[in-house]
C-alpha atoms as a PDB file:
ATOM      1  CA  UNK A   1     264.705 222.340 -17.143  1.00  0.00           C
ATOM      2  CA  UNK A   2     268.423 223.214 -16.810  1.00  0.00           C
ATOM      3  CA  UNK A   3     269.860 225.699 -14.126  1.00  0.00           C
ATOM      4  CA  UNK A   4     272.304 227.988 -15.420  1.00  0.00           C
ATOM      5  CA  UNK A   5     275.170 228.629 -13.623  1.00  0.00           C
ATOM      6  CA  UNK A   6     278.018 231.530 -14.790  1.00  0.00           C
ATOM      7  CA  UNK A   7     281.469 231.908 -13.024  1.00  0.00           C
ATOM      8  CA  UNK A   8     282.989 235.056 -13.490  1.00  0.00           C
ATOM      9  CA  UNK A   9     287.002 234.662 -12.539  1.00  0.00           C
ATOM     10  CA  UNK A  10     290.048 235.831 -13.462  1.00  0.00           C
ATOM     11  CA  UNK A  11     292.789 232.951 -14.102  1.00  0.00           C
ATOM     12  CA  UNK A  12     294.991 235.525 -10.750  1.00  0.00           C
ATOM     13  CA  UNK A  13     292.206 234.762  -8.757  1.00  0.00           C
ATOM     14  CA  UNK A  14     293.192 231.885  -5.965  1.00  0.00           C
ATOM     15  CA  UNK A  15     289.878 232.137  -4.641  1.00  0.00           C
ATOM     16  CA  UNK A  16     288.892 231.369  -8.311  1.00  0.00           C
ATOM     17  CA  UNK A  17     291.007 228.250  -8.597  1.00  0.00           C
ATOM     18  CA  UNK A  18     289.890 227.111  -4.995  1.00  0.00           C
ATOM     19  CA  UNK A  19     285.923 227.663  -6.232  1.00  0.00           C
ATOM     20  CA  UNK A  20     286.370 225.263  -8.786  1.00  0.00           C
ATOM     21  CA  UNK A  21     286.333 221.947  -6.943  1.00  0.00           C
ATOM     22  CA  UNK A  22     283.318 222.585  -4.710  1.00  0.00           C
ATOM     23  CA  UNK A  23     281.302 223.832  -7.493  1.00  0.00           C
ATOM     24  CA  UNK A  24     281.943 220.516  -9.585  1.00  0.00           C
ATOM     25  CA  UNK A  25     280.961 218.445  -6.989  1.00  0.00           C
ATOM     26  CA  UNK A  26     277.628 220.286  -6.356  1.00  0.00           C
ATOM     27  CA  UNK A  27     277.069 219.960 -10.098  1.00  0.00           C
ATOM     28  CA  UNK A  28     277.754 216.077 -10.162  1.00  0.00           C
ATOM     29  CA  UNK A  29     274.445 214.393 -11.787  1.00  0.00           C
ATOM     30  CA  UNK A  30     272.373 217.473 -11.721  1.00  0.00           C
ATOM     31  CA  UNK A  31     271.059 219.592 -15.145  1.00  0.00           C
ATOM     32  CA  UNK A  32     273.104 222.184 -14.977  1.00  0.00           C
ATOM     33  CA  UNK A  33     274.876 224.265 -17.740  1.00  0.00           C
ATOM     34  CA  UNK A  34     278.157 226.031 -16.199  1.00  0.00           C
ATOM     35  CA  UNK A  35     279.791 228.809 -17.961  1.00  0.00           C
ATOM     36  CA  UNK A  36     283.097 230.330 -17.088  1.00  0.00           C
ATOM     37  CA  UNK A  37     282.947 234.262 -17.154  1.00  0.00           C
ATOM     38  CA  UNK A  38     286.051 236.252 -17.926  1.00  0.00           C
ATOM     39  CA  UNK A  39     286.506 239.417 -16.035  1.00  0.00           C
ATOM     40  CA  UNK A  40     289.984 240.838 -14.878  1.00  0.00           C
ATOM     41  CA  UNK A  41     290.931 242.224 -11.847  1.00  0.00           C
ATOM     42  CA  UNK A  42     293.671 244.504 -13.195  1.00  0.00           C
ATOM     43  CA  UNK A  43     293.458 244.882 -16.784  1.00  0.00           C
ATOM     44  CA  UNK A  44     296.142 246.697 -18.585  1.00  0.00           C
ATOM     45  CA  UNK A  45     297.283 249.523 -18.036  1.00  0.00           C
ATOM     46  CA  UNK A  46     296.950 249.091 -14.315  1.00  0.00           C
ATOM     47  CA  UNK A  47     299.669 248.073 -12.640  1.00  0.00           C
ATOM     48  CA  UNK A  48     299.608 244.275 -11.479  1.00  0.00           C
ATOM     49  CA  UNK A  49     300.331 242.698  -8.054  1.00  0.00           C
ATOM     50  CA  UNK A  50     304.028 241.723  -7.244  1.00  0.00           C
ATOM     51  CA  UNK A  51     304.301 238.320  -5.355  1.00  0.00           C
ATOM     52  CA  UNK A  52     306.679 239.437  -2.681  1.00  0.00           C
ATOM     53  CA  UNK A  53     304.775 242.765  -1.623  1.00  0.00           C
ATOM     54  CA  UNK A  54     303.057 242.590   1.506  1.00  0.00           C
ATOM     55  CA  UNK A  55     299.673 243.119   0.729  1.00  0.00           C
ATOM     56  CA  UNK A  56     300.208 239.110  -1.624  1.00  0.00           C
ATOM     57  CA  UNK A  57     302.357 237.593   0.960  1.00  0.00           C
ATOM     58  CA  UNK A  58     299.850 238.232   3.737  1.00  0.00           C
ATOM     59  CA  UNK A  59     296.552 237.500   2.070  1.00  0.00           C
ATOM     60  CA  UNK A  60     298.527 233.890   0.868  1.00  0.00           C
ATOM     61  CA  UNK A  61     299.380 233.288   4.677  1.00  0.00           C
ATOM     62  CA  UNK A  62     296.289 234.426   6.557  1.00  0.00           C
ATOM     63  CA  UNK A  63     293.456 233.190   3.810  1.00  0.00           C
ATOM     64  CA  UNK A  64     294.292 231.391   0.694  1.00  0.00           C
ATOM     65  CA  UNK A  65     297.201 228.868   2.300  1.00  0.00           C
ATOM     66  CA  UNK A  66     294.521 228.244   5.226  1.00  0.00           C
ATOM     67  CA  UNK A  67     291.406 227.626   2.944  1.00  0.00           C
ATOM     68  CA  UNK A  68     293.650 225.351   0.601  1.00  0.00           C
ATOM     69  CA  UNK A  69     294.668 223.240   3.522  1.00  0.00           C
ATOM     70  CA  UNK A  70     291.249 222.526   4.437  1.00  0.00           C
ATOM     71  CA  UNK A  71     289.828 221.792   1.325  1.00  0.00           C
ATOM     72  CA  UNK A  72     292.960 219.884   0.223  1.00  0.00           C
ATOM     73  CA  UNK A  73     293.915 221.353  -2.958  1.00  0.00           C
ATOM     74  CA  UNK A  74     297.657 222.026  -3.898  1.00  0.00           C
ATOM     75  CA  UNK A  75     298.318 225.981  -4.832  1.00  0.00           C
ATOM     76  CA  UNK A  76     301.449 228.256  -4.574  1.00  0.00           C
ATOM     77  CA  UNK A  77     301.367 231.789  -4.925  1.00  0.00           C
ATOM     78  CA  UNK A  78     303.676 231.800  -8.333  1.00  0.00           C
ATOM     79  CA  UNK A  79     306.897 234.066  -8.441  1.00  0.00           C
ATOM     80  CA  UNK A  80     306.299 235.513 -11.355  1.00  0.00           C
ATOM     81  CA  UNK A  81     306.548 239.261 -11.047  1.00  0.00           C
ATOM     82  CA  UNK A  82     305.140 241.506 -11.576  1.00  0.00           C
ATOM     83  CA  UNK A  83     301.650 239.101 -11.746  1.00  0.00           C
ATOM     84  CA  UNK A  84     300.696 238.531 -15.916  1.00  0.00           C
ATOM     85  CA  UNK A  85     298.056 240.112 -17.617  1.00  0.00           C
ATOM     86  CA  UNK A  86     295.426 238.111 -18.305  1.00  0.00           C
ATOM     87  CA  UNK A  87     293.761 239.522 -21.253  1.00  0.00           C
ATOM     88  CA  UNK A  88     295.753 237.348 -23.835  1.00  0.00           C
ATOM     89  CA  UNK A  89     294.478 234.086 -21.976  1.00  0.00           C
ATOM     90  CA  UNK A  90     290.899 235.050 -22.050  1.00  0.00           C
ATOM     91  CA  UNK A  91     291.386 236.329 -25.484  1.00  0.00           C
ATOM     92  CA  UNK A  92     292.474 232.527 -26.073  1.00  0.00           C
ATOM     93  CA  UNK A  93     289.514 231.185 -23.696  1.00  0.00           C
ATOM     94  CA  UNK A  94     287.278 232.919 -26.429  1.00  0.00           C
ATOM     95  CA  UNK A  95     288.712 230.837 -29.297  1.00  0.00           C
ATOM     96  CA  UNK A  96     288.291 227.401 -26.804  1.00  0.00           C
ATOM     97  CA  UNK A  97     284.828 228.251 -26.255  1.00  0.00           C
ATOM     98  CA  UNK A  98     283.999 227.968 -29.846  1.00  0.00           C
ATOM     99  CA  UNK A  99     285.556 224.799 -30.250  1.00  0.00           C
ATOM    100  CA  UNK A 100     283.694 223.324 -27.096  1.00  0.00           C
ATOM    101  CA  UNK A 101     286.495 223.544 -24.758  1.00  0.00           C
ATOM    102  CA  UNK A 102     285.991 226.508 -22.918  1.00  0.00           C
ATOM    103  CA  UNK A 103     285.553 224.903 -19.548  1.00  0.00           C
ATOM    104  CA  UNK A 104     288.505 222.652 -19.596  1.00  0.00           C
ATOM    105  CA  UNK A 105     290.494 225.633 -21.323  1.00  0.00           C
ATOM    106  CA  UNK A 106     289.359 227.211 -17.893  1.00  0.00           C
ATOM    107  CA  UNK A 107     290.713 224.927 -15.322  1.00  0.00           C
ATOM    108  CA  UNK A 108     293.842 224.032 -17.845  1.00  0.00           C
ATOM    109  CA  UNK A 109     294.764 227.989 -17.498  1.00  0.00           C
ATOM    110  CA  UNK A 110     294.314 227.847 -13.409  1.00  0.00           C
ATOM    111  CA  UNK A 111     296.270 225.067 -12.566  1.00  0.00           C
ATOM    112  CA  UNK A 112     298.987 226.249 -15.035  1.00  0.00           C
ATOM    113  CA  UNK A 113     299.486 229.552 -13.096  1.00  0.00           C
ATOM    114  CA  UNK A 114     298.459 228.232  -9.526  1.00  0.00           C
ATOM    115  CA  UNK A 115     300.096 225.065  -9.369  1.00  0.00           C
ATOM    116  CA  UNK A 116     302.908 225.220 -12.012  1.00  0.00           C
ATOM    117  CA  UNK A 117     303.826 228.798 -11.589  1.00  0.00           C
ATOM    118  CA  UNK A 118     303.481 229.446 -15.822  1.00  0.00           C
ATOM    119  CA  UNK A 119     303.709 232.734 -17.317  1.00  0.00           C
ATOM    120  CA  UNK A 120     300.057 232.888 -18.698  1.00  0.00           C
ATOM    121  CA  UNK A 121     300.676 235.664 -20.358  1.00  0.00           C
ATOM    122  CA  UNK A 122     303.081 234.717 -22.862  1.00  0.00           C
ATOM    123  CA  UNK A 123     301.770 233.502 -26.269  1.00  0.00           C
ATOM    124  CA  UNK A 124     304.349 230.469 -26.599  1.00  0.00           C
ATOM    125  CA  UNK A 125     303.201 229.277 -22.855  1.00  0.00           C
ATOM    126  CA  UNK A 126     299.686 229.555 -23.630  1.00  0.00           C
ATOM    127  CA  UNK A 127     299.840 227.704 -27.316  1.00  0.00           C
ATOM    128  CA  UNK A 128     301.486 225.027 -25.424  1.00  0.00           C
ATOM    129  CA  UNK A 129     298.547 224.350 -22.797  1.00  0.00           C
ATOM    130  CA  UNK A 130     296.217 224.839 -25.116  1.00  0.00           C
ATOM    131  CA  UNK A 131     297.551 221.970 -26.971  1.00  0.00           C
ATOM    132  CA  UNK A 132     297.683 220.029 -24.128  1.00  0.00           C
ATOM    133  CA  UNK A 133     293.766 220.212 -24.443  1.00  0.00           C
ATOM    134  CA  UNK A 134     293.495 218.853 -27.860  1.00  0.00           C
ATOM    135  CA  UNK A 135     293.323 222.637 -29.145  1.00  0.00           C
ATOM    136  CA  UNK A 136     294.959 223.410 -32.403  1.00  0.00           C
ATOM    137  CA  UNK A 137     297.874 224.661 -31.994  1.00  0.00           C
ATOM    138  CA  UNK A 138     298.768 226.670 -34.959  1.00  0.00           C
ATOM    139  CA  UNK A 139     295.154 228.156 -35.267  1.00  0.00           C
ATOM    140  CA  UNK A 140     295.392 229.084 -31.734  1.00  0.00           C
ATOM    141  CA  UNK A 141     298.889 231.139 -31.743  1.00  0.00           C
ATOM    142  CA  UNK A 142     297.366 232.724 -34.914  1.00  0.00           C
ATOM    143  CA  UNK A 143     294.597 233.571 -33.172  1.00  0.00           C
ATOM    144  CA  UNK A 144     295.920 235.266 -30.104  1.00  0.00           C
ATOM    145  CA  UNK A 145     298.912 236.840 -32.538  1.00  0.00           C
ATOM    146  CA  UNK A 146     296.482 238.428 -35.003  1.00  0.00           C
ATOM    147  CA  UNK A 147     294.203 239.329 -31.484  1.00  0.00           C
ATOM    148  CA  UNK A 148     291.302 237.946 -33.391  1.00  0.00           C
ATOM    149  CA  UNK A 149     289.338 237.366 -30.128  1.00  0.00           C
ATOM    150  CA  UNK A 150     289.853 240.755 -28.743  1.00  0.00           C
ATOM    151  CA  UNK A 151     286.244 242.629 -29.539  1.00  0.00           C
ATOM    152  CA  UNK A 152     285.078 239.322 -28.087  1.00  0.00           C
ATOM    153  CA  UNK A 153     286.510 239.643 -24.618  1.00  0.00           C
ATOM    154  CA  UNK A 154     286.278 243.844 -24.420  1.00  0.00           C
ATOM    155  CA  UNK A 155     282.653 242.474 -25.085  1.00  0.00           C
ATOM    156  CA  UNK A 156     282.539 239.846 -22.744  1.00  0.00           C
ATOM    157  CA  UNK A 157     284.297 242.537 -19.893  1.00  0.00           C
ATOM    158  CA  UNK A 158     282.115 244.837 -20.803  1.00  0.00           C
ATOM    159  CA  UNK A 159     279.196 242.294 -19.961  1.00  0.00           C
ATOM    160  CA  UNK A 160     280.719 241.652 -16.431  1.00  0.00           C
ATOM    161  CA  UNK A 161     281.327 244.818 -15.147  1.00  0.00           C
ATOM    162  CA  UNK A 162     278.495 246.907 -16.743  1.00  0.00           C
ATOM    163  CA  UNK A 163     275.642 244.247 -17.230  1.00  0.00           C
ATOM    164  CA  UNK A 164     275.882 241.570 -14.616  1.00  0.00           C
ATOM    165  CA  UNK A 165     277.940 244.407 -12.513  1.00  0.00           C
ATOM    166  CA  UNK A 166     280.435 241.934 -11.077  1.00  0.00           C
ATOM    167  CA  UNK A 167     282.869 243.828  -8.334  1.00  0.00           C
ATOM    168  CA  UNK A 168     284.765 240.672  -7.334  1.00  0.00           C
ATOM    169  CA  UNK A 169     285.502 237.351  -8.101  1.00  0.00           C
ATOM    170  CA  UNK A 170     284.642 234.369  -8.122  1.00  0.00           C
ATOM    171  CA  UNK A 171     281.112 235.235  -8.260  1.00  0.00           C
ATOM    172  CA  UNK A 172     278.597 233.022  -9.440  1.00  0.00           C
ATOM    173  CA  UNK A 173     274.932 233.328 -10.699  1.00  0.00           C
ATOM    174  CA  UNK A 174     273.029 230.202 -10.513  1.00  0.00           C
ATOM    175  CA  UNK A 175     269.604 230.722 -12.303  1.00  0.00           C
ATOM    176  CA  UNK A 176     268.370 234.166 -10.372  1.00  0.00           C
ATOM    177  CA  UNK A 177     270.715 233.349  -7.425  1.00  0.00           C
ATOM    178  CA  UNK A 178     274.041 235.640  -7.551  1.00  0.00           C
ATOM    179  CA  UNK A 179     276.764 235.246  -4.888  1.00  0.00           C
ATOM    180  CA  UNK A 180     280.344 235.880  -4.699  1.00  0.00           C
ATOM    181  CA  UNK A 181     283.042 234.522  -2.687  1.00  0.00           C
ATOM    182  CA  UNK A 182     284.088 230.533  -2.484  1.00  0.00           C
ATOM    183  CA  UNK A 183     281.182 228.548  -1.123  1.00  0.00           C
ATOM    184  CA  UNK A 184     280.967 225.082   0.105  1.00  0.00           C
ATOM    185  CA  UNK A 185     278.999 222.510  -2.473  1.00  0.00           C
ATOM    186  CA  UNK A 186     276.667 221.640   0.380  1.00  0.00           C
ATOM    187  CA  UNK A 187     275.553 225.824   0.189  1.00  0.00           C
ATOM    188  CA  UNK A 188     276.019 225.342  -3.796  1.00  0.00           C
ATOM    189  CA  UNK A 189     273.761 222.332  -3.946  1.00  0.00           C
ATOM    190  CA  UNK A 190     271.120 223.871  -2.094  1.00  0.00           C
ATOM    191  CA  UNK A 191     271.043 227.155  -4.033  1.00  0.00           C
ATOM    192  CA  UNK A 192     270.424 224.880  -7.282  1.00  0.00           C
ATOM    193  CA  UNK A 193     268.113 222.938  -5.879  1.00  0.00           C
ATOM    194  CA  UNK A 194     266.114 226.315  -4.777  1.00  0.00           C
ATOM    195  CA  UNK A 195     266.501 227.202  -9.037  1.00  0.00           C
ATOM    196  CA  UNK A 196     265.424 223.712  -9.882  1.00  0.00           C
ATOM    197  CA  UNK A 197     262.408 223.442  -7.667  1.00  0.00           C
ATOM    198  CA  UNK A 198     261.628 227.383  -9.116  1.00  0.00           C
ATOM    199  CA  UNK A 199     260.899 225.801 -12.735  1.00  0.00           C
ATOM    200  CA  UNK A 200     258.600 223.118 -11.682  1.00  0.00           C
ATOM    201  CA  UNK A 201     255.058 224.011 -12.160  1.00  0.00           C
ATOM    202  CA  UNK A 202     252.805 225.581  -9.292  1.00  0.00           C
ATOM    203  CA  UNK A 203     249.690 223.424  -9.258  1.00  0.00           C
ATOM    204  CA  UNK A 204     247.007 225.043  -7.048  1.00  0.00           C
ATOM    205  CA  UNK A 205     244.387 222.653  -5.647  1.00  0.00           C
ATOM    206  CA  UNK A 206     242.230 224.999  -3.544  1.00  0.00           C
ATOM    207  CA  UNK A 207     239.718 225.997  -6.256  1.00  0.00           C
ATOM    208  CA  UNK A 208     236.494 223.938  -6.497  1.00  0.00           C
ATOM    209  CA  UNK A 209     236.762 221.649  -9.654  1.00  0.00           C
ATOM    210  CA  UNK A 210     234.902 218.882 -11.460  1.00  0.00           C
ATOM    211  CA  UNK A 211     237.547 215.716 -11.863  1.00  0.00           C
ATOM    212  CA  UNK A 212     236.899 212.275 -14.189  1.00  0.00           C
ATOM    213  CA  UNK A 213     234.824 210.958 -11.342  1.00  0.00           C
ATOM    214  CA  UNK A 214     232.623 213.688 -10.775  1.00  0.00           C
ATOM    215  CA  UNK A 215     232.112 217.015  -9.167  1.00  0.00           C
END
């Protein structure tokens, strides 16, 4: 049977983006359904995080920069300040999803912000990468304009922090497993394997019973 895995993450998350490369090589030939998870860290009307205040600058230096280096993935913490809402984007992750393309709509919106230092939060920015994914265009922009999707995600928020009461991200639940925090694929691998090995049937032998050749 397939393991379920959900990722909840919000697209300012660089512990989100750096998840996302260990988890798809855990994944890699096993049956596994993945599902990103929207949940914000500062929705609106909180106030957002400014790139060059401290509390950024010396998270960046002392844990993201380090943890990048060692894995080998290329980020920047983007100078776009104050940091964008993401509500818009998951708004538009909603619309992907239904077309099939909510994973890559996922990564698409990560590597936009974390590697190319886009504005995710502005309507002509996002229309444009979500073209760049084979997504409609004009169907898109008209849905994020006419906030179509927005009962959607308010549901789907409303799902991480009430329901599945997510308090940080990334956090993933694989099967009945839930953990939070980046994790190596060799710790993800195992933890599926655990859910795999939980939906194979339990035969017990140490009854007495009567078999084709006798009792």
């Amino acid at each position: 049977m397939t393991v379920k895995i959900k990722v909840y993450s919000d697209y300012v998350c660089p512990f989100c983006f750096l998840a996302e490369n260990p988890l798809e090589e855990a994944i890699e030939g096993k049956d596994v359904e993945v599902e990103w998870m929207p949940y914000e860290l500062r929705p609106y009307p909180n106030e957002t995080l400014k790139p060059e205040g401290n509390y950024l600058q010396n998270t960046w230096k002392q844990s993201v920069y380090p943890m990048a280096d060692r894995m080998r993935i290329d980020i920047v913490l983007p100078k776009i300040s104050p940091q964008p809402y993401t509500h818009l984007a998951f708004e538009g992750y909603q619309y992907a999803k239904e077309t099939g393309k909510g994973n890559e709509y996922n990564d698409r919106m990560l590597r936009a912000f974390f590697q190319e230092e886009q504005d995710i939060s502005n309507i002509n920015v996002l229309t444009k990468l979500a073209g760049e994914i084979g997504l409609n265009e004009k169907e898109y922009k008209e849905a994020l304009t006419t906030r179509r999707y927005k009962d959607a995600h308010k549901k789907a928020l409303k799902h991480a922090y009430e329901e599945a009461n997510i308090t940080a991200v990334p956090t993933f639940i694989i099967g009945d497993t839930k953990i939070a925090g980046v994790r190596s694929k060799e710790t993800l691998e195992q933890i599926i394997k655990n859910e795999l090995d939980k939906q194979k049937p339990q035969i017990l032998t140490e009854g007495m019973t009567c078999g084709i050749d006798g009792c």
